[in-house]
N, C-alpha and C. Protein backbone atom coordinates (compact mmCIF):
# COMPACT_ATOMS: atom_id res chain seq x y z
N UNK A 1 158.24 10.45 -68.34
CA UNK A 1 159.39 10.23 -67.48
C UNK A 1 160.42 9.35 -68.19
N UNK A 2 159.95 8.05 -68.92
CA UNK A 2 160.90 7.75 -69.78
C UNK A 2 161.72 7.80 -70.56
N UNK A 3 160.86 9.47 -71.40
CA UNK A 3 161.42 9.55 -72.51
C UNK A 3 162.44 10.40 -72.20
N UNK A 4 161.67 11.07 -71.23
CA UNK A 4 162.89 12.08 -70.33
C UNK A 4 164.47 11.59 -70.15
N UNK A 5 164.39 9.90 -69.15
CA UNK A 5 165.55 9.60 -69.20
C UNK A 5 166.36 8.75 -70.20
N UNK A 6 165.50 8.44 -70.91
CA UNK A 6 166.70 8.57 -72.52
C UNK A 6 167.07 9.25 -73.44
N UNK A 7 166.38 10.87 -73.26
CA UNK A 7 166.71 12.43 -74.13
C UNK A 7 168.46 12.28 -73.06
N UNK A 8 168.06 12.28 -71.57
CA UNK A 8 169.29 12.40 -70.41
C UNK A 8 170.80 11.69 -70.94
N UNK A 9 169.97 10.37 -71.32
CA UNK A 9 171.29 9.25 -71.72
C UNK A 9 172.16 9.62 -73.10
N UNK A 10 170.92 9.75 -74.08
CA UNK A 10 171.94 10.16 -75.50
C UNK A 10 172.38 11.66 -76.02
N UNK A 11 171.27 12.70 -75.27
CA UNK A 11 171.48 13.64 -75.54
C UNK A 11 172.77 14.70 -73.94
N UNK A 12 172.90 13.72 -73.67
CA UNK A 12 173.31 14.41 -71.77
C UNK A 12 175.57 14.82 -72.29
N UNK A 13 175.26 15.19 -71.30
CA UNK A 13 177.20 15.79 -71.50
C UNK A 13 178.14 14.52 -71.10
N UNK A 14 179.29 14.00 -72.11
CA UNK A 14 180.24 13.19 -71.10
C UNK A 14 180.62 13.43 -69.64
N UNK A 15 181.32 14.58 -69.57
CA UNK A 15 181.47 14.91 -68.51
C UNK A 15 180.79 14.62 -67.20
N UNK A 16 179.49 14.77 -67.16
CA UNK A 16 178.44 13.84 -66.43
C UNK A 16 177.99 13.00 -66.32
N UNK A 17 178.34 12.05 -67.17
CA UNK A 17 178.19 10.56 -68.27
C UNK A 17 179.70 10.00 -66.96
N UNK A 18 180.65 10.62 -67.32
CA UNK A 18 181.98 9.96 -67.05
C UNK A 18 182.14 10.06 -65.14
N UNK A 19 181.38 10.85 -64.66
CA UNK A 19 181.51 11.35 -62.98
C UNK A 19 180.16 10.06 -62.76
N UNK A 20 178.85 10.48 -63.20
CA UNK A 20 178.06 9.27 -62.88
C UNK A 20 178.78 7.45 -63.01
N UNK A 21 179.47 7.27 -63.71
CA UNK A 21 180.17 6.03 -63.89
C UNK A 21 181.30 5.62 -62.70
N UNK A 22 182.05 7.00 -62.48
CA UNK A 22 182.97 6.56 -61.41
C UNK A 22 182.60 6.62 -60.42
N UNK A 23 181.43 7.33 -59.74
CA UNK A 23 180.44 7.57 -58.80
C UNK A 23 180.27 5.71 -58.50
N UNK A 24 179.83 5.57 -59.46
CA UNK A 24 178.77 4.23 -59.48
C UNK A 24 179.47 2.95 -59.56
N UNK A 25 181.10 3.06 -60.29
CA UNK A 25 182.03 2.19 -59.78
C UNK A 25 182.38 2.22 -58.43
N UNK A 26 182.71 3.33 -57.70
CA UNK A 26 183.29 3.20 -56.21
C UNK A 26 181.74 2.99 -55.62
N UNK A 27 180.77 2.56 -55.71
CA UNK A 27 179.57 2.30 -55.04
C UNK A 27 179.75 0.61 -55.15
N UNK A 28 179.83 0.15 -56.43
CA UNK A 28 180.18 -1.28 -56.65
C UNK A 28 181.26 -1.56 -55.93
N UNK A 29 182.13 -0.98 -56.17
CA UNK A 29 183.70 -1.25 -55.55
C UNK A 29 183.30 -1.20 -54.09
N UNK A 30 182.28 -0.73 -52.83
CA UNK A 30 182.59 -0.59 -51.74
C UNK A 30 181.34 -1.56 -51.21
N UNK A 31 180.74 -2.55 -52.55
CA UNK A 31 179.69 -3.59 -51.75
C UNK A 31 179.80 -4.51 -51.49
N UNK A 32 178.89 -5.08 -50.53
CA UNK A 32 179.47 -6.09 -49.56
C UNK A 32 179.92 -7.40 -50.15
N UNK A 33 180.05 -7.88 -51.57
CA UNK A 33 179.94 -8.81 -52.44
C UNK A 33 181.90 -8.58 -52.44
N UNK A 34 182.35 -7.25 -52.50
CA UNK A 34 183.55 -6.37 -53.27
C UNK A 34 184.73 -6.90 -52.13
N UNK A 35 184.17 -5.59 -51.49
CA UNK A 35 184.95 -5.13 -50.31
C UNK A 35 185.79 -6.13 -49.33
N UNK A 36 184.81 -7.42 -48.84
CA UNK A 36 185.51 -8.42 -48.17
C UNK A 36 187.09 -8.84 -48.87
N UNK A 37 187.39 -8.52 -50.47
CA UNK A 37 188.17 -9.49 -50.86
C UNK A 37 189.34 -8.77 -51.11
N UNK A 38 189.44 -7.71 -50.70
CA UNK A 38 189.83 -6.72 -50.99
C UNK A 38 191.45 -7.03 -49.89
N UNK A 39 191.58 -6.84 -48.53
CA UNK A 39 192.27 -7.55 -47.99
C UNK A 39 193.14 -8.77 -48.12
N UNK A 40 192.70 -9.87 -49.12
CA UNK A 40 193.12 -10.90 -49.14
C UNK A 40 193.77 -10.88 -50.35
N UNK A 41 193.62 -9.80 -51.68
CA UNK A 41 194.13 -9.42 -52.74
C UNK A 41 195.12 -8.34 -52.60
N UNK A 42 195.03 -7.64 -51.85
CA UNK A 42 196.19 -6.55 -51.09
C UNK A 42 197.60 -7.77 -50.84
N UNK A 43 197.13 -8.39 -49.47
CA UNK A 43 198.10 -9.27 -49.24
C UNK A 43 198.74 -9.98 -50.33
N UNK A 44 197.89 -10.90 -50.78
CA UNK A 44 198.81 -11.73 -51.96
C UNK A 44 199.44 -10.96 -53.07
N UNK A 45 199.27 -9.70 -53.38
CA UNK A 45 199.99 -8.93 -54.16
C UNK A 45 201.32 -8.45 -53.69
N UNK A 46 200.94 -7.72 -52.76
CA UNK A 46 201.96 -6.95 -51.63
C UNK A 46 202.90 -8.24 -50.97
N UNK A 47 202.40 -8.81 -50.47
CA UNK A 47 203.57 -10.16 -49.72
C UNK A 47 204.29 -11.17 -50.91
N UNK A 48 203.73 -11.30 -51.86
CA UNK A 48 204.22 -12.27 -52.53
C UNK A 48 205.51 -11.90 -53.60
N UNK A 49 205.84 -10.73 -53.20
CA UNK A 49 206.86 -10.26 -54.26
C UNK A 49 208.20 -9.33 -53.15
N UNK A 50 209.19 -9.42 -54.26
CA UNK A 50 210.06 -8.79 -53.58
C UNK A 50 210.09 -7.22 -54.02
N UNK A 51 209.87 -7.49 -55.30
CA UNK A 51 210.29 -5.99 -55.91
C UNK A 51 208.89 -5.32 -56.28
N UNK A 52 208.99 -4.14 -56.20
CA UNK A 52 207.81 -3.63 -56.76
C UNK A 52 207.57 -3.60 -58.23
N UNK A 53 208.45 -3.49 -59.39
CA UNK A 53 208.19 -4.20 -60.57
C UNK A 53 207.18 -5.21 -60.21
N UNK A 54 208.03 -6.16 -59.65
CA UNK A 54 207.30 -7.53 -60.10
C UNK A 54 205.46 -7.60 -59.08
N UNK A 55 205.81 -6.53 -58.25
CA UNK A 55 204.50 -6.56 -57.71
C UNK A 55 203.41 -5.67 -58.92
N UNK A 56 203.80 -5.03 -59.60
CA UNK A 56 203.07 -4.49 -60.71
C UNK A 56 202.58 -5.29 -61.57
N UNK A 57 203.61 -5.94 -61.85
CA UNK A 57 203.35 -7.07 -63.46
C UNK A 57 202.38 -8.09 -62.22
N UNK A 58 202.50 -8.77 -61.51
CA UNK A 58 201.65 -9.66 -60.75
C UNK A 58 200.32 -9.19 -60.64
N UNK A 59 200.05 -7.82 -60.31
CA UNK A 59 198.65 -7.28 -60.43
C UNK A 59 198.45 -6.90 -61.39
N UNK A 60 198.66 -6.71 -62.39
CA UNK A 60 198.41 -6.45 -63.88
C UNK A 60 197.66 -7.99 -64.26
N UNK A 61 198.90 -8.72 -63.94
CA UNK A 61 198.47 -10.41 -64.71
C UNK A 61 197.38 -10.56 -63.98
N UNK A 62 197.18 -10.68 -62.52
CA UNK A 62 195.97 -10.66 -61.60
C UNK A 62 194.72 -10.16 -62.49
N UNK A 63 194.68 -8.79 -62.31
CA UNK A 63 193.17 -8.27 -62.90
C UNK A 63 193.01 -8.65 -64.53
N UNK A 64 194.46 -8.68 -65.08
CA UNK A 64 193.90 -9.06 -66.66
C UNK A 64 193.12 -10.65 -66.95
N UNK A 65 194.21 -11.57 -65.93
CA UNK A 65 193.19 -12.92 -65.79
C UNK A 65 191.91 -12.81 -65.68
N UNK A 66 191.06 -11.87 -64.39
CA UNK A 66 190.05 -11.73 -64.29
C UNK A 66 189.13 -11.09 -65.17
N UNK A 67 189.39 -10.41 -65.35
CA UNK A 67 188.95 -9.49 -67.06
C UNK A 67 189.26 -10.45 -68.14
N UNK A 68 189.56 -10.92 -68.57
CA UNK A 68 189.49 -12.21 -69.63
C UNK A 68 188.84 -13.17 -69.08
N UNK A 69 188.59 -13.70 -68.22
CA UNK A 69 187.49 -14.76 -67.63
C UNK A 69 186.04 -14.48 -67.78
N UNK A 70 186.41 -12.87 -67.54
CA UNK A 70 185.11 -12.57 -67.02
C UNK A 70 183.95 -12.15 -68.39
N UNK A 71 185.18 -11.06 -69.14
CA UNK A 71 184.96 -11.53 -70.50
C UNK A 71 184.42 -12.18 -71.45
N UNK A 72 185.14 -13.50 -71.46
CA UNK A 72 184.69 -14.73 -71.95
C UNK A 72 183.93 -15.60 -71.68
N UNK A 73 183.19 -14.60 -70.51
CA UNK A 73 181.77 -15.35 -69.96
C UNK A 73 180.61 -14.74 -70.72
N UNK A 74 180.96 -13.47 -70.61
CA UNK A 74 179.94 -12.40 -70.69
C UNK A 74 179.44 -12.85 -72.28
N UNK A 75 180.83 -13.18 -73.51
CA UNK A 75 180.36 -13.47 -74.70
C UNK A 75 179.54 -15.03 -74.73
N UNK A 76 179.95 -15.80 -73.98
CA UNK A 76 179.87 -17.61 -74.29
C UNK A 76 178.14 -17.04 -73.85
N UNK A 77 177.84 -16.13 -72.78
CA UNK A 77 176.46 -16.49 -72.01
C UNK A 77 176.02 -15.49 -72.92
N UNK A 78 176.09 -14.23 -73.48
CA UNK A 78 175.50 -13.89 -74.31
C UNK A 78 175.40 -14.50 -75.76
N UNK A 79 175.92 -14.69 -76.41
CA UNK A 79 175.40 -15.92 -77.21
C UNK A 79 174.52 -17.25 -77.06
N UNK A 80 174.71 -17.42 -76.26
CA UNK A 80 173.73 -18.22 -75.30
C UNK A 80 172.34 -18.18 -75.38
N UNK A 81 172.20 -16.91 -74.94
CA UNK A 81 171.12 -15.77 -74.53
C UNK A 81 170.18 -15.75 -76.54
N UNK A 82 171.49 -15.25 -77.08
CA UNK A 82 170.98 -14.66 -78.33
C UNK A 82 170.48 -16.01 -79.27
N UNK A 83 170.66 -17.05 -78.82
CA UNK A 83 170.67 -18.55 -79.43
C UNK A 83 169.28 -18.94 -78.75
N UNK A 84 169.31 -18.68 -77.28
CA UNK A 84 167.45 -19.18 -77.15
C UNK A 84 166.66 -17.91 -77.03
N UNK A 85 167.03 -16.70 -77.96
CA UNK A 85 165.97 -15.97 -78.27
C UNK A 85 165.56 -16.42 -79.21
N UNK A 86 166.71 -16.30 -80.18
CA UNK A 86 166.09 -16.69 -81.76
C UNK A 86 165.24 -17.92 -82.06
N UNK A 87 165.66 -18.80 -80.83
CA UNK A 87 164.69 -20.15 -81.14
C UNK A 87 163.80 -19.87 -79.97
N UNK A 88 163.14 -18.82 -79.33
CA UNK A 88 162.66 -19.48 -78.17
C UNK A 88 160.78 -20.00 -78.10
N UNK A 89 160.42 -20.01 -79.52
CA UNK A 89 159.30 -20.37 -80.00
C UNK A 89 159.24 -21.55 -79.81
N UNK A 90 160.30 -22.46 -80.32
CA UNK A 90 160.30 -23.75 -80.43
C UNK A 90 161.04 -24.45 -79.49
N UNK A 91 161.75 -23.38 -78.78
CA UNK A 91 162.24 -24.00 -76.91
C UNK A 91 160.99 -24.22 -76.28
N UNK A 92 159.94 -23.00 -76.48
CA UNK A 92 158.82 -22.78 -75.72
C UNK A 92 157.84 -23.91 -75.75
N UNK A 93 157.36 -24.19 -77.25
CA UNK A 93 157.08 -25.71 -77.62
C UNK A 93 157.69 -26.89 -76.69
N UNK A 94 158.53 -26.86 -77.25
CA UNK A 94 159.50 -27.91 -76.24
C UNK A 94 159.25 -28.20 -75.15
N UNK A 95 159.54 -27.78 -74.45
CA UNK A 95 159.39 -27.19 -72.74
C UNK A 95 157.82 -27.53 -72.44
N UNK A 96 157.18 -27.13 -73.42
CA UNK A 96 155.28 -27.39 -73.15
C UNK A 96 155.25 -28.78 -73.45
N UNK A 97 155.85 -29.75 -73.97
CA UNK A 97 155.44 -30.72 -74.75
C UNK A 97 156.20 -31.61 -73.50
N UNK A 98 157.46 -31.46 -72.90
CA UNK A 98 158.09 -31.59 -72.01
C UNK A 98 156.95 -31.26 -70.23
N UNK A 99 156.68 -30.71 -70.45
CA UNK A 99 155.64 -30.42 -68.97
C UNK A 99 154.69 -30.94 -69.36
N UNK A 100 153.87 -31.17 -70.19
CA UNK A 100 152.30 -31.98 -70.66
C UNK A 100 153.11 -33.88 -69.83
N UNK A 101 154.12 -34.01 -70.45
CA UNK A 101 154.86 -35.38 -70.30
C UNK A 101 155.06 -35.29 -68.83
N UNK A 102 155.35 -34.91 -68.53
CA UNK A 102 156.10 -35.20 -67.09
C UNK A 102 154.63 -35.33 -65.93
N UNK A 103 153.68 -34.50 -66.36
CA UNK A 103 152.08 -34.32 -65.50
C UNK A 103 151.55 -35.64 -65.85
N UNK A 104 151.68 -35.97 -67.20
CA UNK A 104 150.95 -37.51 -67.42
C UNK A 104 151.51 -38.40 -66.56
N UNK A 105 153.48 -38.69 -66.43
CA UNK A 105 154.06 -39.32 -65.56
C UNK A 105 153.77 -39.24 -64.43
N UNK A 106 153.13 -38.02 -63.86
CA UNK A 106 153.34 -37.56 -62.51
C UNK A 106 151.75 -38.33 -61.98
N UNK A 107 150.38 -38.02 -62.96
CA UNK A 107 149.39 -38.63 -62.68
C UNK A 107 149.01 -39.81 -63.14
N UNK A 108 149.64 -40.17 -64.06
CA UNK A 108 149.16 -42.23 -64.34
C UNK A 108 150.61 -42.52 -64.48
N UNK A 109 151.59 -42.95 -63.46
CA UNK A 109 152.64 -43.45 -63.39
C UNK A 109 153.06 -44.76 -63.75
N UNK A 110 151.37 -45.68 -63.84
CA UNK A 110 151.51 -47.08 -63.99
C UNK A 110 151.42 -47.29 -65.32
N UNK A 111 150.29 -46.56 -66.26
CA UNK A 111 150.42 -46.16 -67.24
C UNK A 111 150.73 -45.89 -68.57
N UNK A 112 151.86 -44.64 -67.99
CA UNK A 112 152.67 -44.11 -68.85
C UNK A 112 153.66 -45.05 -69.70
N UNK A 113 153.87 -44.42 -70.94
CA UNK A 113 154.64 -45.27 -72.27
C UNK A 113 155.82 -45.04 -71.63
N UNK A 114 156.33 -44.25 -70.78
CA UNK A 114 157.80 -44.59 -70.00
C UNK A 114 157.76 -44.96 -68.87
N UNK A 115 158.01 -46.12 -68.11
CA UNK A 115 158.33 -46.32 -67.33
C UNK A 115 159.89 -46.07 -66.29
N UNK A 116 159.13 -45.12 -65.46
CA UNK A 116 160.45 -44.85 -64.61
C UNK A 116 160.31 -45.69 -63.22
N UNK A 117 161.14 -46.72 -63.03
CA UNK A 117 161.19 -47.13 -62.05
C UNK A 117 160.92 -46.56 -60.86
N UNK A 118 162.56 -45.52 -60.42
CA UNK A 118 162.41 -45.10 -59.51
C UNK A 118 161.76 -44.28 -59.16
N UNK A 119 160.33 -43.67 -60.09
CA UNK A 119 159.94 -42.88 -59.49
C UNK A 119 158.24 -43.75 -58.68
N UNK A 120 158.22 -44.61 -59.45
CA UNK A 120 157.36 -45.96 -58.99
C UNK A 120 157.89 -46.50 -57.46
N UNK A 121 159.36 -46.70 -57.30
CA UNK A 121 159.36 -46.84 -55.79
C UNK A 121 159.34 -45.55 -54.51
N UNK A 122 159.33 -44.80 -55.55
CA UNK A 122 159.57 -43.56 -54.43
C UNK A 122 158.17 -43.38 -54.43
N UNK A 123 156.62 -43.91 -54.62
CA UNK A 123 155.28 -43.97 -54.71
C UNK A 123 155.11 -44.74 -53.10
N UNK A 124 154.24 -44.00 -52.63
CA UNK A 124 154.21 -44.94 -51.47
C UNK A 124 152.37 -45.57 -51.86
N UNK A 125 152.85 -47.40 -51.67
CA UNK A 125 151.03 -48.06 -51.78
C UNK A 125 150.66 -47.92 -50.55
């Protein structure tokens, strides 16, 4: 079945490639996340201008803002992503060496080579 639907994906027709996509945009475009904002972006486009030029260039600048934000997320968090793959051996370490610490704190609080105050008053004797 898998292999099935990736013969579908690379070997399949644009044409069906390009109808599945717009299919699947107006499905995004009509969910409940979408749709609410839809009204309130109508208005501020439509009311806030006199001319229709300038109502063009305003929604142009509109969605291109958003598309460059959105953008420049997608790269900052994928790099991100690709930065604690490549290390995530020694994140993983980390993180273990980090939870071993915090269980010692958590069970000999009096103890422990760090003393955290507040977590000593938030101890009820």
């Amino acid at each position: 079945m898998n292999e099935f639907l990736v013969n579908q994906v690379f070997d399949g027709s644009l044409i069906v490639a390009s109808l599945v996509a717009i299919f699947a945009g107006i499905i995004s475009f009509a969910s409940p996340c979408v749709l609410p904002l839809l009204p309130g972006y109508l208005g501020y486009v439509s009311g806030a201008f006199a001319t229709k030029r300038r109502m063009v260039l305003g929604s142009l600048l509109f969605v291109s803002g958003f598309g460059l934000l959105f953008v420049s997320y997608g790269v900052i968090f994928g790099a991100l992503g690709d930065a604690i793959l490549r290390n995530s051996t020694l994140l993983t370490r980390l993180l273990g060496i980090l939870t071993i610490g915090f269980g010692f704190i958590l069970f000999f609080p009096r103890s422990s080579i760090v003393h955290l105050n507040f977590l000593l008053s938030l101890q009820q004797d």
